[in-house]
PDB file of N, CA and C in Angstrom:
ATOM      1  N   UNK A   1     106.633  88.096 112.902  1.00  0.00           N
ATOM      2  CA  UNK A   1     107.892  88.608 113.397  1.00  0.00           C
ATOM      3  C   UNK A   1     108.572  89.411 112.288  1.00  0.00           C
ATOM      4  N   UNK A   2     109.157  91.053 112.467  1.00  0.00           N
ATOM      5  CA  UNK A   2     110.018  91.498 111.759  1.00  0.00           C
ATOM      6  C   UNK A   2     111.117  91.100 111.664  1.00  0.00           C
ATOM      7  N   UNK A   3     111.599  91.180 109.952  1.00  0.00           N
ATOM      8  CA  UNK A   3     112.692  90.811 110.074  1.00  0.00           C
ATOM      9  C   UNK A   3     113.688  92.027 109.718  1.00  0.00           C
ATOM     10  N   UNK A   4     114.754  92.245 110.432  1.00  0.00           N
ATOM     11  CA  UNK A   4     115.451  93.507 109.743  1.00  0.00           C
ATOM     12  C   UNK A   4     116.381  92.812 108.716  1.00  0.00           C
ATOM     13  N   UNK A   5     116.112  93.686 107.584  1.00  0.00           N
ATOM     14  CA  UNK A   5     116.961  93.735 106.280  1.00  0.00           C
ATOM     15  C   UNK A   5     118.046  95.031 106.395  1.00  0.00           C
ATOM     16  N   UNK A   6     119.035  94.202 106.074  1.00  0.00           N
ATOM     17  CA  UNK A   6     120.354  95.166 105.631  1.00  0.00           C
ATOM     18  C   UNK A   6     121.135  95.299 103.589  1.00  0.00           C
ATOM     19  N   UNK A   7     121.665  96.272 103.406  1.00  0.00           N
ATOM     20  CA  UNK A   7     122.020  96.030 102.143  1.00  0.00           C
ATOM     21  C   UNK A   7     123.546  95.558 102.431  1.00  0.00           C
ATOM     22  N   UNK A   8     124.074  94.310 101.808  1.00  0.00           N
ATOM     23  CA  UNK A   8     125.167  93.828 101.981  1.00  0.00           C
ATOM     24  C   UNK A   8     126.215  94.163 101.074  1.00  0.00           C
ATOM     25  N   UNK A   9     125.389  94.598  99.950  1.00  0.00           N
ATOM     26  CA  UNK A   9     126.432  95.316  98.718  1.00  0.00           C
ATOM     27  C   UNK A   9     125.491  96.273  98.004  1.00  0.00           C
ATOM     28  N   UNK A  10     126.688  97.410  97.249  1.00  0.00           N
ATOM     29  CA  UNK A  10     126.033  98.288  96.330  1.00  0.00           C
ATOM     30  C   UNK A  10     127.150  98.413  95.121  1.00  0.00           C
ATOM     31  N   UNK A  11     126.819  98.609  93.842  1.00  0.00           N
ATOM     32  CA  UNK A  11     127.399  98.143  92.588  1.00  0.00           C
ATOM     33  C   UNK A  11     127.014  99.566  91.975  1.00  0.00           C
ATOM     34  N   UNK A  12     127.474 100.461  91.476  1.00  0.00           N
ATOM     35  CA  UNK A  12     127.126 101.506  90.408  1.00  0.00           C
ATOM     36  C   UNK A  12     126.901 101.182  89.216  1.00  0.00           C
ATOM     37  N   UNK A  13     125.587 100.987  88.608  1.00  0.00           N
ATOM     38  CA  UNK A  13     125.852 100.374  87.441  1.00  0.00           C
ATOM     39  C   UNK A  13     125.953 101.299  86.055  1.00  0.00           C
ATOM     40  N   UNK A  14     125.417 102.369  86.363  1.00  0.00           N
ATOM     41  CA  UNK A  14     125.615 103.776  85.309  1.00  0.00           C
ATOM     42  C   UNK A  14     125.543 104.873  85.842  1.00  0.00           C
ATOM     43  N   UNK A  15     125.430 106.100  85.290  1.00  0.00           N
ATOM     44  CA  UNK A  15     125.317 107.683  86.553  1.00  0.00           C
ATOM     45  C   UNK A  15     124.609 107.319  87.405  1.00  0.00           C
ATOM     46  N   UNK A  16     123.355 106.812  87.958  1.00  0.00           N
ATOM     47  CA  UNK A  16     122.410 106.893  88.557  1.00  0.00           C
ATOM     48  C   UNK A  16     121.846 106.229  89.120  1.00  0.00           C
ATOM     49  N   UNK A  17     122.186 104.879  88.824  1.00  0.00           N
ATOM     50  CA  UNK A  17     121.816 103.536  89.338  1.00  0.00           C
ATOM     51  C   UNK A  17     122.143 102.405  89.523  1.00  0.00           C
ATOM     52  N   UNK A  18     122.029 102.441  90.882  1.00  0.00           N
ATOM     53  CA  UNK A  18     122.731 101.209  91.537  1.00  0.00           C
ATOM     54  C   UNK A  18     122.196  99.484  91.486  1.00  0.00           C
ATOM     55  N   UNK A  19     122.652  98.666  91.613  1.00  0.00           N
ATOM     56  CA  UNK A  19     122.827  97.392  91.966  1.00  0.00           C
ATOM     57  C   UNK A  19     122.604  97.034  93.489  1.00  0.00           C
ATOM     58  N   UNK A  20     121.589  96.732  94.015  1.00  0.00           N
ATOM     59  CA  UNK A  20     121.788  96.649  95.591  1.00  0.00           C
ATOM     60  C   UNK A  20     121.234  95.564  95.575  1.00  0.00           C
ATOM     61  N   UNK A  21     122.111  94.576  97.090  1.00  0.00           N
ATOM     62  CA  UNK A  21     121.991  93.434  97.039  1.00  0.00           C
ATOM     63  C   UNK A  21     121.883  93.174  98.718  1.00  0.00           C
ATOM     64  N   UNK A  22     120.647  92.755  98.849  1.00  0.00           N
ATOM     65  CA  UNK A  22     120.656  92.819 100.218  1.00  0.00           C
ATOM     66  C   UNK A  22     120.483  91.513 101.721  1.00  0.00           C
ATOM     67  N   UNK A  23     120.543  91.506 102.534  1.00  0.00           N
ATOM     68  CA  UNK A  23     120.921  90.035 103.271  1.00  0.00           C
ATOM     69  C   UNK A  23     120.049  88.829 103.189  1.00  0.00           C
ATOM     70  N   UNK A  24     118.860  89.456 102.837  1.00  0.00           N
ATOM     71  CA  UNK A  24     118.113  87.913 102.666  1.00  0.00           C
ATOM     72  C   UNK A  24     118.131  87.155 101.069  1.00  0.00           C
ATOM     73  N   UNK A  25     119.036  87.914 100.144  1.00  0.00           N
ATOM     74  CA  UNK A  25     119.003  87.195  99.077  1.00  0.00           C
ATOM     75  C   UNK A  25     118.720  88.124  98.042  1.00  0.00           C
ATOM     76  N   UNK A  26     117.675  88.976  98.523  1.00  0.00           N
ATOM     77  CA  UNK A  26     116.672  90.044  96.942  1.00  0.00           C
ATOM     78  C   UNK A  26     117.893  91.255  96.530  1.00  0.00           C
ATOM     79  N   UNK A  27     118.073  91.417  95.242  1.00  0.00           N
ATOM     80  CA  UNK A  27     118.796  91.761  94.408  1.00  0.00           C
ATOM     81  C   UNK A  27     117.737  93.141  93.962  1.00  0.00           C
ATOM     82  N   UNK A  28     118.162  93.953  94.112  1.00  0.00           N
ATOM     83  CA  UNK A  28     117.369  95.305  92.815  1.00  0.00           C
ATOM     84  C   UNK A  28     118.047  96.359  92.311  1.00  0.00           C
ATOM     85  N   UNK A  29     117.782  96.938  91.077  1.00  0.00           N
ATOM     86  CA  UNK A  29     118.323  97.796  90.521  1.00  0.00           C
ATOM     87  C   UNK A  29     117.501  99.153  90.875  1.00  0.00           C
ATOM     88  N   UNK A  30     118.316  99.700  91.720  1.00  0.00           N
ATOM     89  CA  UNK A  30     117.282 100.970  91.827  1.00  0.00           C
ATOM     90  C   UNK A  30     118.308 102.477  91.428  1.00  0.00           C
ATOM     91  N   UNK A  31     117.004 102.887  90.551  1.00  0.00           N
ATOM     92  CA  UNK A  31     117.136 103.948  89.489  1.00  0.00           C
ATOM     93  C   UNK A  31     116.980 105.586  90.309  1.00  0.00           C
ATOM     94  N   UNK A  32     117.938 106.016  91.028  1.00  0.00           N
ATOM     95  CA  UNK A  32     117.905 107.398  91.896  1.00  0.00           C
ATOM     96  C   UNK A  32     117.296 108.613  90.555  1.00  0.00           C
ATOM     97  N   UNK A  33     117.753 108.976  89.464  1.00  0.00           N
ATOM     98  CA  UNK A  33     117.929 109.863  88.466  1.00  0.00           C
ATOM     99  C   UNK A  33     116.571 110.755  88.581  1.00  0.00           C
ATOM    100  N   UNK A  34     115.513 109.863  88.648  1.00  0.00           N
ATOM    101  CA  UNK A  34     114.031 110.478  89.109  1.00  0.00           C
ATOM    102  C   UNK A  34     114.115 111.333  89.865  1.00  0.00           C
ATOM    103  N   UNK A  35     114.049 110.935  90.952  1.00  0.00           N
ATOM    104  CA  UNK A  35     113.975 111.407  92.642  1.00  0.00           C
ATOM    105  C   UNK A  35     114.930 112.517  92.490  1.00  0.00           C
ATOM    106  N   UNK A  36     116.116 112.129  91.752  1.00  0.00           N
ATOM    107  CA  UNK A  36     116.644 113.672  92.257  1.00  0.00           C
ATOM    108  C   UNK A  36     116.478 114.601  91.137  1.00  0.00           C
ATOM    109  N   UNK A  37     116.287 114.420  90.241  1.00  0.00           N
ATOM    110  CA  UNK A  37     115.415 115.710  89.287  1.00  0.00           C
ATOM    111  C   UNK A  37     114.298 116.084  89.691  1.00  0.00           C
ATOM    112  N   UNK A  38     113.644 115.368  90.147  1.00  0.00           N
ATOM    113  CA  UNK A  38     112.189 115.909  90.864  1.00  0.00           C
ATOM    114  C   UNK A  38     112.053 116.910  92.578  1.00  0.00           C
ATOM    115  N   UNK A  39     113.482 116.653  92.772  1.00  0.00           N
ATOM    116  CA  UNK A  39     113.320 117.750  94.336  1.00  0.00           C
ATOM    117  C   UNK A  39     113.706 118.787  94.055  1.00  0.00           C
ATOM    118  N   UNK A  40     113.009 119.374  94.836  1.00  0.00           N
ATOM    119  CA  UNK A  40     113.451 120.897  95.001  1.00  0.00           C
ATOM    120  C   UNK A  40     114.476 121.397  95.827  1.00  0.00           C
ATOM    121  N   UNK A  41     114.658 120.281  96.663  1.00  0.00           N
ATOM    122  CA  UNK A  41     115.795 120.662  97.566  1.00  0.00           C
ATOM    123  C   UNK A  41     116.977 121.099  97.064  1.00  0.00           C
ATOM    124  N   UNK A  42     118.475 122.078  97.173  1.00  0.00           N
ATOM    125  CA  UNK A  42     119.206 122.316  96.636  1.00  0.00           C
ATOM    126  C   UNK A  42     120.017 121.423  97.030  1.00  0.00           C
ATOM    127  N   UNK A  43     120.299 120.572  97.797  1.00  0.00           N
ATOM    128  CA  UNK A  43     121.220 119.530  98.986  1.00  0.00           C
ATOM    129  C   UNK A  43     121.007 118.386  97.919  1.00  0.00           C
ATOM    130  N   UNK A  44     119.779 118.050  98.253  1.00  0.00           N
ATOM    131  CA  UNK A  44     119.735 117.072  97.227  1.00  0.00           C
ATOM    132  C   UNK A  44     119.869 116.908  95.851  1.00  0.00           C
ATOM    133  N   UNK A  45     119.172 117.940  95.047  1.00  0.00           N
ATOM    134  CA  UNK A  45     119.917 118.062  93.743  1.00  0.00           C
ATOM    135  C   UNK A  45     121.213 118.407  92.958  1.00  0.00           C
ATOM    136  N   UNK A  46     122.041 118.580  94.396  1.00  0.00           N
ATOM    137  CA  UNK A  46     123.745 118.555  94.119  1.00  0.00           C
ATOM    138  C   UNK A  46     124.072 117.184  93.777  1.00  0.00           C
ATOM    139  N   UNK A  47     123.449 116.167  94.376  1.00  0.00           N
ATOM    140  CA  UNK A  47     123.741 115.094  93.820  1.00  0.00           C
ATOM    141  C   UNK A  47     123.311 114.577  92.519  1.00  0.00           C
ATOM    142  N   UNK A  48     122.891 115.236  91.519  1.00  0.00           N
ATOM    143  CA  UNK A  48     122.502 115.218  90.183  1.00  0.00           C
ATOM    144  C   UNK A  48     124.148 114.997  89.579  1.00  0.00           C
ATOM    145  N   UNK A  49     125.299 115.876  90.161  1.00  0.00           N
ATOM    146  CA  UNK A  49     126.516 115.747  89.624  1.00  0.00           C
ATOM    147  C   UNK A  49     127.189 114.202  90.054  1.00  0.00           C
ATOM    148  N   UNK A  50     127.365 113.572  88.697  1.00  0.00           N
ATOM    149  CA  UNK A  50     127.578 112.228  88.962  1.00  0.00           C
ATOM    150  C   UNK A  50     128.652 111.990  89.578  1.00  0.00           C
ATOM    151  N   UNK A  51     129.939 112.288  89.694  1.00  0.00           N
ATOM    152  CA  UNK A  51     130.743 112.377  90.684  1.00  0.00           C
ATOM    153  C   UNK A  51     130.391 112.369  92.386  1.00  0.00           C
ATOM    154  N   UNK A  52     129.411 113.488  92.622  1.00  0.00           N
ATOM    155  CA  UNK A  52     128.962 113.166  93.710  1.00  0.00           C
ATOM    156  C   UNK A  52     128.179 112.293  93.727  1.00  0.00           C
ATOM    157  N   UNK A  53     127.572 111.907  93.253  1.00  0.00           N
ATOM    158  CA  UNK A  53     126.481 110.673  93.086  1.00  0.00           C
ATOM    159  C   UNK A  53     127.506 109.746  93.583  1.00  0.00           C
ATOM    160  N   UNK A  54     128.590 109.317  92.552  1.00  0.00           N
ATOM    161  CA  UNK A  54     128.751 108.144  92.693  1.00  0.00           C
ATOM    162  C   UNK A  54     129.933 107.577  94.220  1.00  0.00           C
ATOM    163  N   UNK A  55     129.917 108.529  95.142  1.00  0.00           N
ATOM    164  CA  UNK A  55     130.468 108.684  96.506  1.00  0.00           C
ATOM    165  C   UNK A  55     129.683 108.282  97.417  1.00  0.00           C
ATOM    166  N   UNK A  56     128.965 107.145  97.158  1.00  0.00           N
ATOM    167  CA  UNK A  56     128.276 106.531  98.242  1.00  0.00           C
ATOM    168  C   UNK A  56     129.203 105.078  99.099  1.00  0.00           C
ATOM    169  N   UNK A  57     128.024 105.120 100.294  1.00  0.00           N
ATOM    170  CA  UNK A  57     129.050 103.953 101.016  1.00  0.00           C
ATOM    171  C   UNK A  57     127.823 103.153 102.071  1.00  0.00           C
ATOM    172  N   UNK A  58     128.019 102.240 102.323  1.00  0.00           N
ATOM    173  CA  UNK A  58     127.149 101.238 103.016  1.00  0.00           C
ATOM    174  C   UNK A  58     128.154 101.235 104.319  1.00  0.00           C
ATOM    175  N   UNK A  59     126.851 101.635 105.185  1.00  0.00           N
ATOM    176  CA  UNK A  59     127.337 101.887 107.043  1.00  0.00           C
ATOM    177  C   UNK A  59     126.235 101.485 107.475  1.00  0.00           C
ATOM    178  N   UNK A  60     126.346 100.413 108.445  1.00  0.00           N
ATOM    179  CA  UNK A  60     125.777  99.452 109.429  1.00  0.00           C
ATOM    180  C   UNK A  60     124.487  98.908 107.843  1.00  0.00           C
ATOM    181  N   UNK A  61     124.939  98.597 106.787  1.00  0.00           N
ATOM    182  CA  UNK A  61     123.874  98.146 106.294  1.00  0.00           C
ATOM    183  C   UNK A  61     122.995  98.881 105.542  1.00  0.00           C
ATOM    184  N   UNK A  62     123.297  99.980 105.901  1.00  0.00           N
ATOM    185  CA  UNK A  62     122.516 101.133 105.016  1.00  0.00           C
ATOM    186  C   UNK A  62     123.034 102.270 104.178  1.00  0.00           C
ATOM    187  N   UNK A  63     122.694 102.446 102.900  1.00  0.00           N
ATOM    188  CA  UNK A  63     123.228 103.185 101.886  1.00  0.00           C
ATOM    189  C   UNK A  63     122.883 104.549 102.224  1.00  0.00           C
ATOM    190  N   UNK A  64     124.141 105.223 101.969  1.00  0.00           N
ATOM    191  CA  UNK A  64     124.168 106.785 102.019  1.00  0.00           C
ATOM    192  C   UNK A  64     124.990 107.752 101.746  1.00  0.00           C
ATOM    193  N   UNK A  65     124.840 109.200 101.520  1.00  0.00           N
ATOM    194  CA  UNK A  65     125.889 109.921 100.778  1.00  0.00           C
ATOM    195  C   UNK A  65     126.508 111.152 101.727  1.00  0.00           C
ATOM    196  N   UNK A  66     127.572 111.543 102.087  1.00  0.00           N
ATOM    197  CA  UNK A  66     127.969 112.484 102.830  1.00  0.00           C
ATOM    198  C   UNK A  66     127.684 112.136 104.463  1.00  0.00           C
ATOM    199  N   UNK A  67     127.349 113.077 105.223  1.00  0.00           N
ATOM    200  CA  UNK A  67     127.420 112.638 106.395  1.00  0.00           C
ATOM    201  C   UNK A  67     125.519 112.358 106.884  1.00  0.00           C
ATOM    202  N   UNK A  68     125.209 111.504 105.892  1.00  0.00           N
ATOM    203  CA  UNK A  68     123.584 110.951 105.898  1.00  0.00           C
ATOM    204  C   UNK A  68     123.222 112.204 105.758  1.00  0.00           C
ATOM    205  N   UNK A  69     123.656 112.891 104.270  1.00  0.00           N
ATOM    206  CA  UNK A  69     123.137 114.226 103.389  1.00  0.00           C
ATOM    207  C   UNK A  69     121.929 113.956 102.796  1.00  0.00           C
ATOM    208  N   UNK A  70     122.190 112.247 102.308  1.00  0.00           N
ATOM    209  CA  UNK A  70     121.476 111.566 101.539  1.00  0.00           C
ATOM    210  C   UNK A  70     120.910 110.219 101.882  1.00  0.00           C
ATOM    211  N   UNK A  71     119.713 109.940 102.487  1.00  0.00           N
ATOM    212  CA  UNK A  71     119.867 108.293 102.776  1.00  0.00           C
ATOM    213  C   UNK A  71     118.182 108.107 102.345  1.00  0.00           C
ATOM    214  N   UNK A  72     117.701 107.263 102.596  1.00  0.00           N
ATOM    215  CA  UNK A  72     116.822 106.335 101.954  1.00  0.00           C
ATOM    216  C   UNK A  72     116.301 105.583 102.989  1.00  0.00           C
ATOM    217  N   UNK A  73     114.845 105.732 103.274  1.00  0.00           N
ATOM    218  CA  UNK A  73     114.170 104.365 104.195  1.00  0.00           C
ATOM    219  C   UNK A  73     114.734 103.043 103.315  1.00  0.00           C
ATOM    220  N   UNK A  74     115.026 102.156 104.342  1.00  0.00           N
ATOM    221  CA  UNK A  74     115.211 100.700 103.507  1.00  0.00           C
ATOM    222  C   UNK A  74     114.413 100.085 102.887  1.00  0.00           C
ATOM    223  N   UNK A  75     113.305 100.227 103.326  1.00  0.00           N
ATOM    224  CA  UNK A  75     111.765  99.488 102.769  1.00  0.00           C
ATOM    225  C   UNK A  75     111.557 100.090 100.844  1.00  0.00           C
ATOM    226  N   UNK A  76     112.099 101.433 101.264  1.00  0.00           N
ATOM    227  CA  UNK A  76     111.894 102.004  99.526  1.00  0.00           C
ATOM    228  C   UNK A  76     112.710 101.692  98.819  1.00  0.00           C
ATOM    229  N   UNK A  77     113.995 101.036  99.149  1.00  0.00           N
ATOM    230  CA  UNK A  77     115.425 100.707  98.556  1.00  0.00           C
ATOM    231  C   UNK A  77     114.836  99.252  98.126  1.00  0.00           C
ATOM    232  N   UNK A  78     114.313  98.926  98.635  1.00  0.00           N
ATOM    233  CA  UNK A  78     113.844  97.035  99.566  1.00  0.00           C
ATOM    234  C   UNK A  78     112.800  97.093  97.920  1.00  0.00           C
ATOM    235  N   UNK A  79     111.876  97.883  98.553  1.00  0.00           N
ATOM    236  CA  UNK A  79     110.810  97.713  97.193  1.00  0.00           C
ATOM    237  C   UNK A  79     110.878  98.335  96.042  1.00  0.00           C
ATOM    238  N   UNK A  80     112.306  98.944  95.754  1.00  0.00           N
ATOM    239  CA  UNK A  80     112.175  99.936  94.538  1.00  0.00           C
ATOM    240  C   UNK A  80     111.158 100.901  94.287  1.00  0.00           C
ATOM    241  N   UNK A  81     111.233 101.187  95.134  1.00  0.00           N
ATOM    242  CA  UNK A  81     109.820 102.537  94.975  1.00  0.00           C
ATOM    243  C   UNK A  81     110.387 103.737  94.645  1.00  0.00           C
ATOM    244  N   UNK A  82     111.538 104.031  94.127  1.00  0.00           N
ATOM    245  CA  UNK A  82     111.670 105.473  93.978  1.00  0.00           C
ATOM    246  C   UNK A  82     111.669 105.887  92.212  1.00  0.00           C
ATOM    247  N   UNK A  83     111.755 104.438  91.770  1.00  0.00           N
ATOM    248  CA  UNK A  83     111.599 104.474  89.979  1.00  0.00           C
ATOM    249  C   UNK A  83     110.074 104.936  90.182  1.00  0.00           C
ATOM    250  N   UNK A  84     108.795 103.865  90.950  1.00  0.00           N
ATOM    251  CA  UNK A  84     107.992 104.342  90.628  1.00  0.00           C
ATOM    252  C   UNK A  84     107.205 105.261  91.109  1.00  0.00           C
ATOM    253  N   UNK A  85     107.836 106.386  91.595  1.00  0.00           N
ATOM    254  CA  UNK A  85     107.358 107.684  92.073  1.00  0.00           C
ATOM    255  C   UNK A  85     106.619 107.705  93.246  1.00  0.00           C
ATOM    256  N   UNK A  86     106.791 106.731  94.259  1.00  0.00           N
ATOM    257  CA  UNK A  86     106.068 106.195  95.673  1.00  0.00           C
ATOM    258  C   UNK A  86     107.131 107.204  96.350  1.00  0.00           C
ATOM    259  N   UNK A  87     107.979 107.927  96.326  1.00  0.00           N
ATOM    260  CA  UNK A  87     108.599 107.880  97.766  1.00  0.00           C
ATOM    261  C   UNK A  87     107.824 109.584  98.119  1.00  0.00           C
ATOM    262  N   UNK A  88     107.881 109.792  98.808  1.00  0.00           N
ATOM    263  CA  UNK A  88     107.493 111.526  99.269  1.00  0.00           C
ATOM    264  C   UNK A  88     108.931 112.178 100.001  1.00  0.00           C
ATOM    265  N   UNK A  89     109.687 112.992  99.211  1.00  0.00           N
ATOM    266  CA  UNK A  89     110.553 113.796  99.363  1.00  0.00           C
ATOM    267  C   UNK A  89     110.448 114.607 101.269  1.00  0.00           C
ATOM    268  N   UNK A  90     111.475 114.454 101.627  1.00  0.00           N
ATOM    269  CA  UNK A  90     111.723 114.953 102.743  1.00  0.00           C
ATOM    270  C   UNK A  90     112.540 115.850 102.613  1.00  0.00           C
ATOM    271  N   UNK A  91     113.101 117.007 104.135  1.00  0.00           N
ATOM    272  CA  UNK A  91     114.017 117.637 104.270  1.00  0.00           C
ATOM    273  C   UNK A  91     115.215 117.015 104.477  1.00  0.00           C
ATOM    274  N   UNK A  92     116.228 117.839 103.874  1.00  0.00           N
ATOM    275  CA  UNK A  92     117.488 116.799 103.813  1.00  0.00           C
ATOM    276  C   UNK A  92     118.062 117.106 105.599  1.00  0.00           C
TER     277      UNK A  92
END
């Protein structure tokens, strides 16, 4: 049986990386700074400016920036996969 996971909190802990803490208990520090130096997208690499970076907000459970300019499968948030270069860049 799936279980759906939500993030119940998010913590900024320096320019780039957050604190996420999510409903079944698991805690991770996940490190964005990668991911967005590495796209090519111009949408997305506006958020390189830490100000905008740090304008995020948790809706229905899920982390995101602007009007879902910026969001994240949960599973990659879930497993920290974007430190280690697992995620594959989409259109924003």
């Amino acid at each position: 049986m799936n279980q759906v996971i939500n993030i119940c909190s998010a913590e900024q802990i320096d320019s780039f990386r957050l604190l996420l803490k999510f409903d079944d208990g698991k805690e991770q520090v996940v490190n964005f700074k990668g991911f967005l130096m590495q796209s090519k997208h111009p949408d997305i690499r506006a958020y390189l400016d830490p100000t905008k970076f740090s304008d995020f907000r948790l809706e229905y459970g899920e982390l995101v920036w602007g009007n879902y300019e910026l969001c994240f499968p949960m599973i990659d948030l879930y497993m920290n996969r974007l430190e280690q270069g697992d995620y594959i860049e989409s259109a924003a």
